[in-house]
N, C-alpha and C. Protein backbone atom coordinates (compact mmCIF):
# COMPACT_ATOMS: atom_id res chain seq x y z
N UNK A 1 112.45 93.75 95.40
CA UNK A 1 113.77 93.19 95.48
C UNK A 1 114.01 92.77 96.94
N UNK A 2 114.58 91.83 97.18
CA UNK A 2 114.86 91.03 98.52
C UNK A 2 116.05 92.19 99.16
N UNK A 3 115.36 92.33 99.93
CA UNK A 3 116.38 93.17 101.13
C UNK A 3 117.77 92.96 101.55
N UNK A 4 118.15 91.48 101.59
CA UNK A 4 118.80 90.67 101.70
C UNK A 4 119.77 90.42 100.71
N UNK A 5 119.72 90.60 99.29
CA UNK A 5 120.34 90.40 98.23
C UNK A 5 120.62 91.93 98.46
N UNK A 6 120.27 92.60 98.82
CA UNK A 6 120.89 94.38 98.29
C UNK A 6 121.87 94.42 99.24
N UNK A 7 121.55 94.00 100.67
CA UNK A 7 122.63 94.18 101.30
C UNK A 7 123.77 93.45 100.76
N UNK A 8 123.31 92.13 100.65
CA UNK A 8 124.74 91.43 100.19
C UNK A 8 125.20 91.96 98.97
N UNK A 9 124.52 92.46 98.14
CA UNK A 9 125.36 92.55 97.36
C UNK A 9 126.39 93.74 97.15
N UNK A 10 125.60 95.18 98.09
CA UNK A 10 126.57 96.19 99.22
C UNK A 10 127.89 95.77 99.63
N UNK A 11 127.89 94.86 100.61
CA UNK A 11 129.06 94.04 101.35
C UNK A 11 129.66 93.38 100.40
N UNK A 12 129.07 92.81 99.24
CA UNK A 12 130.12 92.82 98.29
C UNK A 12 131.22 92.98 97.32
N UNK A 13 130.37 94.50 96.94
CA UNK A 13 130.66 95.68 95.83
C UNK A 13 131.93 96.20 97.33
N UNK A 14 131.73 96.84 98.29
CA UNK A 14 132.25 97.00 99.39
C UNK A 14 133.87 96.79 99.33
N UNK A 15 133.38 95.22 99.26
CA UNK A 15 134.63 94.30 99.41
C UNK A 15 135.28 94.31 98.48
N UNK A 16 134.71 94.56 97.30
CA UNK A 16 135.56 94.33 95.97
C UNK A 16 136.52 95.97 95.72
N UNK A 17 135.95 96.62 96.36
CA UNK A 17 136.40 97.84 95.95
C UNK A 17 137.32 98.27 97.19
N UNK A 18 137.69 97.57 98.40
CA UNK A 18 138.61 97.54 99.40
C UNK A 18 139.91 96.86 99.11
N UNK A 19 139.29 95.51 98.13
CA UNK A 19 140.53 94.37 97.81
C UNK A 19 141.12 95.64 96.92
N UNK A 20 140.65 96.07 95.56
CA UNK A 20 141.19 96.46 94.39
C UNK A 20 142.18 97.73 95.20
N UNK A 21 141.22 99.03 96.25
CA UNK A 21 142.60 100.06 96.53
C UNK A 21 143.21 98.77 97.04
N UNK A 22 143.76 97.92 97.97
CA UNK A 22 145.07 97.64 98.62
C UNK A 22 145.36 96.89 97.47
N UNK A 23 145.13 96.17 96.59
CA UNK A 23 145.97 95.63 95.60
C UNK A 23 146.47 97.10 95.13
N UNK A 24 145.78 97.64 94.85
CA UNK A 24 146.62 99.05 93.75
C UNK A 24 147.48 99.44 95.17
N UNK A 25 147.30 99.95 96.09
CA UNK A 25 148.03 100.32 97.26
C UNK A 25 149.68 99.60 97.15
N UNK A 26 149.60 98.15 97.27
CA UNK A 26 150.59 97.23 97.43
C UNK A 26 151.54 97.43 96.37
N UNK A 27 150.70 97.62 95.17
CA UNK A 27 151.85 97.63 94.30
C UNK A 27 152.74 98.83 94.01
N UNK A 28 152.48 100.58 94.74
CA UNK A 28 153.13 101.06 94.79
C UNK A 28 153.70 101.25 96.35
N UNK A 29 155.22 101.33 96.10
CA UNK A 29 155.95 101.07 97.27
C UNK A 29 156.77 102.39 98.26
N UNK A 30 156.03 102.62 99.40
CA UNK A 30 156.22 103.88 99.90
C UNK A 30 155.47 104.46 99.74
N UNK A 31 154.29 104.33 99.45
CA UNK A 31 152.84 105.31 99.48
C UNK A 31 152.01 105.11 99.86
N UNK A 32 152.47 104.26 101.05
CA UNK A 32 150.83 103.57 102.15
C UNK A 32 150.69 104.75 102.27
N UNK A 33 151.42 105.19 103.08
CA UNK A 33 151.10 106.30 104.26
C UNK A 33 150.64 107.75 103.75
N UNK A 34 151.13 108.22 102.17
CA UNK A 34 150.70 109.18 102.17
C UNK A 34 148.88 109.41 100.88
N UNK A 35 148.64 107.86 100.88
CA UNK A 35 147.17 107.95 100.51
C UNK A 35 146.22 107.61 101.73
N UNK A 36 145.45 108.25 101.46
CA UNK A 36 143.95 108.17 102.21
C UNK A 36 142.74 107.17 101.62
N UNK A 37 142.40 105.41 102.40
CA UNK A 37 141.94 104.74 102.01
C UNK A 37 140.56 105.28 102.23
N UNK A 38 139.94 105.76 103.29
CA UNK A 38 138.74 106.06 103.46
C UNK A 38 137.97 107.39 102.66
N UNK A 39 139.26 108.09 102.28
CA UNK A 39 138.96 109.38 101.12
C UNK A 39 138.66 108.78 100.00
N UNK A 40 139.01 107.80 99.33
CA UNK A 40 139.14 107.27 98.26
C UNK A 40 137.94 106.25 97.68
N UNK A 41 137.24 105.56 99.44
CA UNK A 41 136.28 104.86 99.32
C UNK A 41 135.43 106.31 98.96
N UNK A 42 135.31 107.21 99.66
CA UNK A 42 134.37 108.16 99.82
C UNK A 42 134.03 108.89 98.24
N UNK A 43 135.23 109.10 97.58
CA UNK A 43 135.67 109.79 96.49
C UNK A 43 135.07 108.86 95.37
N UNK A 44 135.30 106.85 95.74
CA UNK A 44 134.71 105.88 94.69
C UNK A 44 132.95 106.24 94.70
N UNK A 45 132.72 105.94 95.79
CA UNK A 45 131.05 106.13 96.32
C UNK A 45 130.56 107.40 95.70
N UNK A 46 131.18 108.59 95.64
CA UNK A 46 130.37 109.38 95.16
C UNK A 46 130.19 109.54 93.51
N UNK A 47 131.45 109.39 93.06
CA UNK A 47 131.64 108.99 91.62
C UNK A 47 130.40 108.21 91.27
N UNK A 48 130.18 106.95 91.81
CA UNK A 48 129.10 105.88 91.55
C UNK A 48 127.59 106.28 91.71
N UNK A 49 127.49 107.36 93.11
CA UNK A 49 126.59 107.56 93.44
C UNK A 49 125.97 108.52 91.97
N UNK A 50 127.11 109.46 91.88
CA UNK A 50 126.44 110.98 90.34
C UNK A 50 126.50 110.34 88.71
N UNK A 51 127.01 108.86 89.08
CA UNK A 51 126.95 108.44 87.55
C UNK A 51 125.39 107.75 87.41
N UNK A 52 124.82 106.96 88.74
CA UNK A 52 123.74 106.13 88.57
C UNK A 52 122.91 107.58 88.63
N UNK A 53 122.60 108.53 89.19
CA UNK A 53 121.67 109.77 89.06
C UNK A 53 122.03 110.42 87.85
N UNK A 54 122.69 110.33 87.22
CA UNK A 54 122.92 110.71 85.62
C UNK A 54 122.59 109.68 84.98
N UNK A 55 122.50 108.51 84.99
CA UNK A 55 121.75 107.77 84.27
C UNK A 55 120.69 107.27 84.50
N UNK A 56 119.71 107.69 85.61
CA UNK A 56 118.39 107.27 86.01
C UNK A 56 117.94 109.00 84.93
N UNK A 57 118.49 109.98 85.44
CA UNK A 57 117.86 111.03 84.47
C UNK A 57 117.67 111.01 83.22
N UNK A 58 118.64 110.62 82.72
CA UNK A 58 118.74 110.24 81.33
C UNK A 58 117.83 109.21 80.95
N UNK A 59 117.54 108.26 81.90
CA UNK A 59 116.44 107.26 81.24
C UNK A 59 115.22 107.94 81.80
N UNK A 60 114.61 109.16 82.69
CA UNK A 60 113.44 109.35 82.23
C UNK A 60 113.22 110.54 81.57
N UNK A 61 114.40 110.91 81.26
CA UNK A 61 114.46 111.80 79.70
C UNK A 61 113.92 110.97 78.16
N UNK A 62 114.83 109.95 78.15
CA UNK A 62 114.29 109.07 77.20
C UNK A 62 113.28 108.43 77.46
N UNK A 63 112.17 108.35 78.58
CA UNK A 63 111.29 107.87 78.42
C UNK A 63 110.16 109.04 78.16
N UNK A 64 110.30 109.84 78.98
CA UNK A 64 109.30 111.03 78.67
C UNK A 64 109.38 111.65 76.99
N UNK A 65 110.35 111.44 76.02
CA UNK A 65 110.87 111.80 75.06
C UNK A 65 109.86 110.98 74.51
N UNK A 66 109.82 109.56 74.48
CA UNK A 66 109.42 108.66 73.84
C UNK A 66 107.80 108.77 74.01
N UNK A 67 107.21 108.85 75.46
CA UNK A 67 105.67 109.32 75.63
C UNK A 67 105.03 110.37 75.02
N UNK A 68 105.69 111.57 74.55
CA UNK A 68 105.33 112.86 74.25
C UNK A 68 104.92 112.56 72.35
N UNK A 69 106.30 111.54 71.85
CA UNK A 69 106.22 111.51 70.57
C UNK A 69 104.71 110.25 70.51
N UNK A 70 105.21 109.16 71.19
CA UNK A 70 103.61 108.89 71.27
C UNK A 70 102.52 109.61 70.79
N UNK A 71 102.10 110.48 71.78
CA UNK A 71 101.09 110.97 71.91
C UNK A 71 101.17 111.47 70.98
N UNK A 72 102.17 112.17 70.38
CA UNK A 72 101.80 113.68 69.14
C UNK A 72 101.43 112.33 68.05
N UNK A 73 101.74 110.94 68.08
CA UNK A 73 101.53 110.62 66.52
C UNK A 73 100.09 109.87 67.32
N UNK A 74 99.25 109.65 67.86
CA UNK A 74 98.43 109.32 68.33
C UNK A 74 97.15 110.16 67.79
N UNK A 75 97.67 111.36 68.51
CA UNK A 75 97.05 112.81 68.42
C UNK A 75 96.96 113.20 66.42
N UNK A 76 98.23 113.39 66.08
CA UNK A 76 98.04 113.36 64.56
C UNK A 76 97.27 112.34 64.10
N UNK A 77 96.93 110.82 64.46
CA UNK A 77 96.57 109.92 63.25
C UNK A 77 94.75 110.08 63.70
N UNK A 78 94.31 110.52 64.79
CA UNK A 78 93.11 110.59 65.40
C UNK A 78 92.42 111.54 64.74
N UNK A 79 93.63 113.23 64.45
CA UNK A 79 93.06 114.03 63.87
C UNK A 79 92.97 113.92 62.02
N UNK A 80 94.04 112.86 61.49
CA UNK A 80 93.74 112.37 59.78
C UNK A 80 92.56 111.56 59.70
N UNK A 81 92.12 111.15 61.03
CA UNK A 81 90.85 109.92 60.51
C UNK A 81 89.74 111.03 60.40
N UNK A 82 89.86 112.41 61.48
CA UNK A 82 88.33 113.17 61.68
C UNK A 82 88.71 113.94 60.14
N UNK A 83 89.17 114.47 60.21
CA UNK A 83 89.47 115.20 58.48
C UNK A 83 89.27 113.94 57.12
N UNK A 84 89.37 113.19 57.31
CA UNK A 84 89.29 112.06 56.09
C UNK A 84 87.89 111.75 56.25
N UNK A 85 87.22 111.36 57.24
CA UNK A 85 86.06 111.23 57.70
C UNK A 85 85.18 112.31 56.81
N UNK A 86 85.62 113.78 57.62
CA UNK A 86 85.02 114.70 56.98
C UNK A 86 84.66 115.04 55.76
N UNK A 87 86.19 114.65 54.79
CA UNK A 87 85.93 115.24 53.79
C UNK A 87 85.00 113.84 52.71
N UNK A 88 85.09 112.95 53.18
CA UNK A 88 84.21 111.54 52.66
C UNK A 88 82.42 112.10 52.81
N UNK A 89 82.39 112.51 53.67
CA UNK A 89 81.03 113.20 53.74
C UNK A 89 80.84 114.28 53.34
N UNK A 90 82.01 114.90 53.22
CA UNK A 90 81.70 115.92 51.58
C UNK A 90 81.53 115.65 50.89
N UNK A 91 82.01 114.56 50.63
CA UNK A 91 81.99 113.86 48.86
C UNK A 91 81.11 113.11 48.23
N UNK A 92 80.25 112.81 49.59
CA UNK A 92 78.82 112.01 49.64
C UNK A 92 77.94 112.46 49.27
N UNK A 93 77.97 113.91 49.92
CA UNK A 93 76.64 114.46 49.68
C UNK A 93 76.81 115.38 48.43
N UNK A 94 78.06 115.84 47.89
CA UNK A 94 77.99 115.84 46.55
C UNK A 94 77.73 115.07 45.09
């Protein structure tokens, strides 16, 4: 990924989430002063930060979920061919 696009798009997300508190800010009247804009960036950021690490886990939950069943039906159809195999050469030499 271009280095360049992450930043910008940082300084963007940034910006969008500076406009939205002072729009929400503006529209209540008499409560500049007793909210905290930089608590709030801090408070958005971390929110964002424990939702994307809850959902990177979750996707290699579901991926490791998905590899394991793999394998077990891999593992099962490998072991129906040696048993079918087998018992065909029982049946041969009977």
């Amino acid at each position: 990924m271009d280095v360049n696009f992450f930043e910008e798009y940082q300084k963007q997300l940034n910006q969008w989430q500076k406009e939205f508190f002072e729009t929400w800010l503006n529209n209540f009247t008499g409560t500049e002063n007793q909210l905290n804009f930089s608590d709030s960036i801090d408070k958005t950021l971390s929110f964002q930060q424990a939702f994307v690490e809850t959902t990177l886990k979750n996707q290699k939950l579901a991926i490791e979920t998905t590899i394991s069943t793999q394998e077990k039906l891999w593992e099962n159809y490998f072991e129906m061919l040696r048993k079918m195999t087998a018992l065909q050469t029982e049946q041969n030499k009977a």
